[in-house]
N, C-alpha and C. Protein backbone atom coordinates (compact mmCIF):
# COMPACT_ATOMS: atom_id res chain seq x y z
N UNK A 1 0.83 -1.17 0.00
CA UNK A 1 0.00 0.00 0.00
C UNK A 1 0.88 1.24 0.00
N UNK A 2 0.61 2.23 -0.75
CA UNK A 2 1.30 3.43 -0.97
C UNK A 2 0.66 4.37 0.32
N UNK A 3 2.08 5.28 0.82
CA UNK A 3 0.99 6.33 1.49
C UNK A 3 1.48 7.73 0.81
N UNK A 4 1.02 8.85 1.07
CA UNK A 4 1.40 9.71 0.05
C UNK A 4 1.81 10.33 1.50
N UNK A 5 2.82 11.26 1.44
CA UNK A 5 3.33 11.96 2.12
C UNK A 5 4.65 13.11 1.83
N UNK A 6 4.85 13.91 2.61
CA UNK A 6 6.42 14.74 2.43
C UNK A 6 7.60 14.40 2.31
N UNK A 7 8.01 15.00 1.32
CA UNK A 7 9.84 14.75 1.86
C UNK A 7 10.44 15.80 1.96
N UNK A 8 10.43 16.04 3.04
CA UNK A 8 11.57 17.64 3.40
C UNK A 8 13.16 17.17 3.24
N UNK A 9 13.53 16.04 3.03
CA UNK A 9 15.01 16.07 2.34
C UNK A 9 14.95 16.16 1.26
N UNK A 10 14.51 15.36 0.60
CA UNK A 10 14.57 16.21 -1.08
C UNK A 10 13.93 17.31 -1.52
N UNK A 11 13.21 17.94 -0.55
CA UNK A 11 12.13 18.88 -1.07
C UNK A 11 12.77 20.17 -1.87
N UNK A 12 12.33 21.29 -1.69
CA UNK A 12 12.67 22.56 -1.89
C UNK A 12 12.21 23.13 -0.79
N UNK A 13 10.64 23.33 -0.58
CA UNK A 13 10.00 24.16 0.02
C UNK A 13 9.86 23.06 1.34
N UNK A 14 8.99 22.52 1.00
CA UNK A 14 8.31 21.72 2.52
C UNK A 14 8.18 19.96 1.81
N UNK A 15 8.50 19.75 0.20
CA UNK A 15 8.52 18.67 0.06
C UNK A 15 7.61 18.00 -0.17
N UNK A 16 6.48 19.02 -0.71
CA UNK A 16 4.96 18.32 -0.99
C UNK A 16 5.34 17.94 -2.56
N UNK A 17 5.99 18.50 -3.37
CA UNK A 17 6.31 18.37 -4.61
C UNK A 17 6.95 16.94 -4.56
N UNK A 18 7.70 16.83 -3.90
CA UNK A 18 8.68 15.57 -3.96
C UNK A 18 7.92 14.38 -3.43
N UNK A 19 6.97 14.44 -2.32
CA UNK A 19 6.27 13.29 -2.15
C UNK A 19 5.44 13.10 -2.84
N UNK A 20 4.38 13.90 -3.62
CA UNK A 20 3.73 13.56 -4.40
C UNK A 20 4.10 13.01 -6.06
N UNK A 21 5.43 13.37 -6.09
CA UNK A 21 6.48 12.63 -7.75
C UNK A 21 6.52 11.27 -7.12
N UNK A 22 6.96 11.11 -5.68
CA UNK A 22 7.32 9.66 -5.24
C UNK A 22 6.39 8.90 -5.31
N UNK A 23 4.97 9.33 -4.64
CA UNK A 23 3.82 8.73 -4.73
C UNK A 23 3.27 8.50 -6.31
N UNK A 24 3.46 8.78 -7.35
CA UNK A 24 3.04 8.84 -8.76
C UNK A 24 4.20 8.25 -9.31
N UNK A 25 5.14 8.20 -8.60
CA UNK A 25 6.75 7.29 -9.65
C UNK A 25 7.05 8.57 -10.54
N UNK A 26 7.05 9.63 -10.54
CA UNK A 26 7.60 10.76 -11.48
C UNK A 26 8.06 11.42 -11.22
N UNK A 27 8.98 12.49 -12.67
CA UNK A 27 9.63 13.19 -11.92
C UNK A 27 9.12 14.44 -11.33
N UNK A 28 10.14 14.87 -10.27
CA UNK A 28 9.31 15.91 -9.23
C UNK A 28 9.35 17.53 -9.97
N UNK A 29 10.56 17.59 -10.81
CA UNK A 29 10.39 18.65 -11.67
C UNK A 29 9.11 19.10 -12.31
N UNK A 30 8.19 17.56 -13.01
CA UNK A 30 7.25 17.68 -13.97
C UNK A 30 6.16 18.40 -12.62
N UNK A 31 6.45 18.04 -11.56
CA UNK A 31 5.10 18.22 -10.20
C UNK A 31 5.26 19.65 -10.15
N UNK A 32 6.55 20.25 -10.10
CA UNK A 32 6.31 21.41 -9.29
C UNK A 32 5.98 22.35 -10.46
N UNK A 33 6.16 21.94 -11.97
CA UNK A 33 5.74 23.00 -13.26
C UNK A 33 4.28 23.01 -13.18
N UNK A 34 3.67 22.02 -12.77
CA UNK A 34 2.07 21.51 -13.06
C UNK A 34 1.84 22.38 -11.65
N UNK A 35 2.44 22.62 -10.72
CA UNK A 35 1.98 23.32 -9.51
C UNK A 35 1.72 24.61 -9.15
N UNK A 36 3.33 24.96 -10.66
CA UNK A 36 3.23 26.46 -10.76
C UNK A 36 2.30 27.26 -11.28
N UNK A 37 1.95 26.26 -12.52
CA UNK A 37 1.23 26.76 -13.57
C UNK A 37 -0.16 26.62 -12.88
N UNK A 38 -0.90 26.09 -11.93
CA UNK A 38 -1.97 25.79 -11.35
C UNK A 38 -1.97 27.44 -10.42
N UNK A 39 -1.09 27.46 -10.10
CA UNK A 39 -1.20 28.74 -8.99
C UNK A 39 -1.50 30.15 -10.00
N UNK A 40 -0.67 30.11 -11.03
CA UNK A 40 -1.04 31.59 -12.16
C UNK A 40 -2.07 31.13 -13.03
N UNK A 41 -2.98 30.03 -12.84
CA UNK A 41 -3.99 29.73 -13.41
C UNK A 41 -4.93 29.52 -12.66
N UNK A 42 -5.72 30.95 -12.22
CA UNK A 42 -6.59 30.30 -11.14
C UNK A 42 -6.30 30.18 -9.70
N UNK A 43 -5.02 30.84 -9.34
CA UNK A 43 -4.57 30.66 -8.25
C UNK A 43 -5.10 29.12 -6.98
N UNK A 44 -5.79 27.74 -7.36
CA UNK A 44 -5.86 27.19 -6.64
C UNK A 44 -4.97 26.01 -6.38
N UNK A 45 -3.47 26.35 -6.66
CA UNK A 45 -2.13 25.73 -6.34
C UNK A 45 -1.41 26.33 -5.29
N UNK A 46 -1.86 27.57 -5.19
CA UNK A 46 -1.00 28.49 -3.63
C UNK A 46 -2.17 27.52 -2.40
N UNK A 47 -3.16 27.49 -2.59
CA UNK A 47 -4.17 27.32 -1.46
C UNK A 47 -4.23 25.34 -1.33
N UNK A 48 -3.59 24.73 -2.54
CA UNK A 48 -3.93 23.38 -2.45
C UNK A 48 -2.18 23.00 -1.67
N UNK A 49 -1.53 23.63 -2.03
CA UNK A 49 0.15 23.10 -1.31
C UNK A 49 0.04 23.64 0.05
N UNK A 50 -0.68 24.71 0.34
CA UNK A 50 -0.84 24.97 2.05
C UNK A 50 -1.33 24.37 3.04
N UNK A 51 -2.21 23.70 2.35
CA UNK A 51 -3.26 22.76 2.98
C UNK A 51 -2.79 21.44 2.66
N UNK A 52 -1.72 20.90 1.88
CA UNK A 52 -1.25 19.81 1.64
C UNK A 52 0.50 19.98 2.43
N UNK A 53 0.82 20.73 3.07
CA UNK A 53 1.93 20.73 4.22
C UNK A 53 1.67 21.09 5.22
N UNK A 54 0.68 21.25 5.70
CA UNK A 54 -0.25 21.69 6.81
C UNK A 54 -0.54 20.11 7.40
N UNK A 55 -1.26 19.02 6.36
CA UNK A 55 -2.05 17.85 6.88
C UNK A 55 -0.62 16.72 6.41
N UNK A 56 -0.17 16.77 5.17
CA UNK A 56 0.53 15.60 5.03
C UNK A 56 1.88 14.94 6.09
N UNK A 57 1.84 14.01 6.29
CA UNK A 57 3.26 13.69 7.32
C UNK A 57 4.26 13.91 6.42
N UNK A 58 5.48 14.08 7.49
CA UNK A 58 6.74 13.44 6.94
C UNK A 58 7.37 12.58 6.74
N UNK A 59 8.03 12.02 5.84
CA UNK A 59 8.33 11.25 5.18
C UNK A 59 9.50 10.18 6.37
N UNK A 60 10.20 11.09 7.21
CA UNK A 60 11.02 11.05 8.51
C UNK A 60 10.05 10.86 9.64
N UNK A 61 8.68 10.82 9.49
CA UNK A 61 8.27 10.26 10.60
C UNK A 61 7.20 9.16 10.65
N UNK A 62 7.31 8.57 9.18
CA UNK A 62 6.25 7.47 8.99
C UNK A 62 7.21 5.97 9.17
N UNK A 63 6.60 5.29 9.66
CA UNK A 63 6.67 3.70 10.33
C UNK A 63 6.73 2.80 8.74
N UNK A 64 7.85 2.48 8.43
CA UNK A 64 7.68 1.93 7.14
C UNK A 64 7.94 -0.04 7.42
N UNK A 65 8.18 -0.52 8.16
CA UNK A 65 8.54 -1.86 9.19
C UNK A 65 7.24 -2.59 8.95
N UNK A 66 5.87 -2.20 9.06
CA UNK A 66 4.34 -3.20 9.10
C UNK A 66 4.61 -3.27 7.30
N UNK A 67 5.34 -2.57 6.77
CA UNK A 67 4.86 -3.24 4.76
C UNK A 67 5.96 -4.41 4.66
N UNK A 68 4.89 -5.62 4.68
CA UNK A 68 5.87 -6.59 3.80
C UNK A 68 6.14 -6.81 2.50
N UNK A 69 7.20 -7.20 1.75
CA UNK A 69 7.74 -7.32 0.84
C UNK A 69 7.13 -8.79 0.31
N UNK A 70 5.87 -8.64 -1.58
CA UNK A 70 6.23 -9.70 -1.46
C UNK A 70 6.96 -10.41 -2.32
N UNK A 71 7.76 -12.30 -2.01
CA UNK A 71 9.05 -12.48 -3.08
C UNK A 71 8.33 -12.51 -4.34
N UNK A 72 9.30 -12.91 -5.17
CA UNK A 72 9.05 -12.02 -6.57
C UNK A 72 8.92 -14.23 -6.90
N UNK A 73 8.08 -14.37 -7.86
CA UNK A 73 7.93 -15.75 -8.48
C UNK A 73 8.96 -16.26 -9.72
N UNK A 74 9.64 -17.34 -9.50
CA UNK A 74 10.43 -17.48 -10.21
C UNK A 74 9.78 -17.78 -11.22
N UNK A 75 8.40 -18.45 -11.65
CA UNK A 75 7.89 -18.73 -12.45
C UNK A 75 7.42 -17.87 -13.61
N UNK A 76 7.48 -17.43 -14.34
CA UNK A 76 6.98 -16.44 -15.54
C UNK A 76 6.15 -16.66 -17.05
């Protein structure tokens, strides 16, 4: 199970950009152009990243130990 969350080490700002590339497998560059352009379009990218580093955890404080891994089948 995926959880979506921050990464304030790779981040820039607070790292909502970077957890949400991690959570989607992409790159975080493509996140933060689509973020910018959301904010001078409509301004509801200033008000959706405030409220998305406000609620999301950090990436440094989530319990990652309960996800098991499962093995991969030799069979194909």
């Amino acid at each position: 199970m995926k959880k979506l969350y921050k990464n304030k080490a790779d981040g820039m700002i607070s790292g909502v950009c970077q957890g949400v590339a991690e959570y989607f497998d992409i790159d975080p560059s493509l996140v933060r152009i689509v973020w910018a352009v959301s904010f001078f379009w409509g301004g509801i990218g200033l008000f959706l990243y405030i409220i998305m580093a406000l609620i999301l955890p950090d990436k440094s404080t989530l319990d990652f130990t309960d996800y098991k891994v499962k093995p991969l089948d030799d069979e194909q």
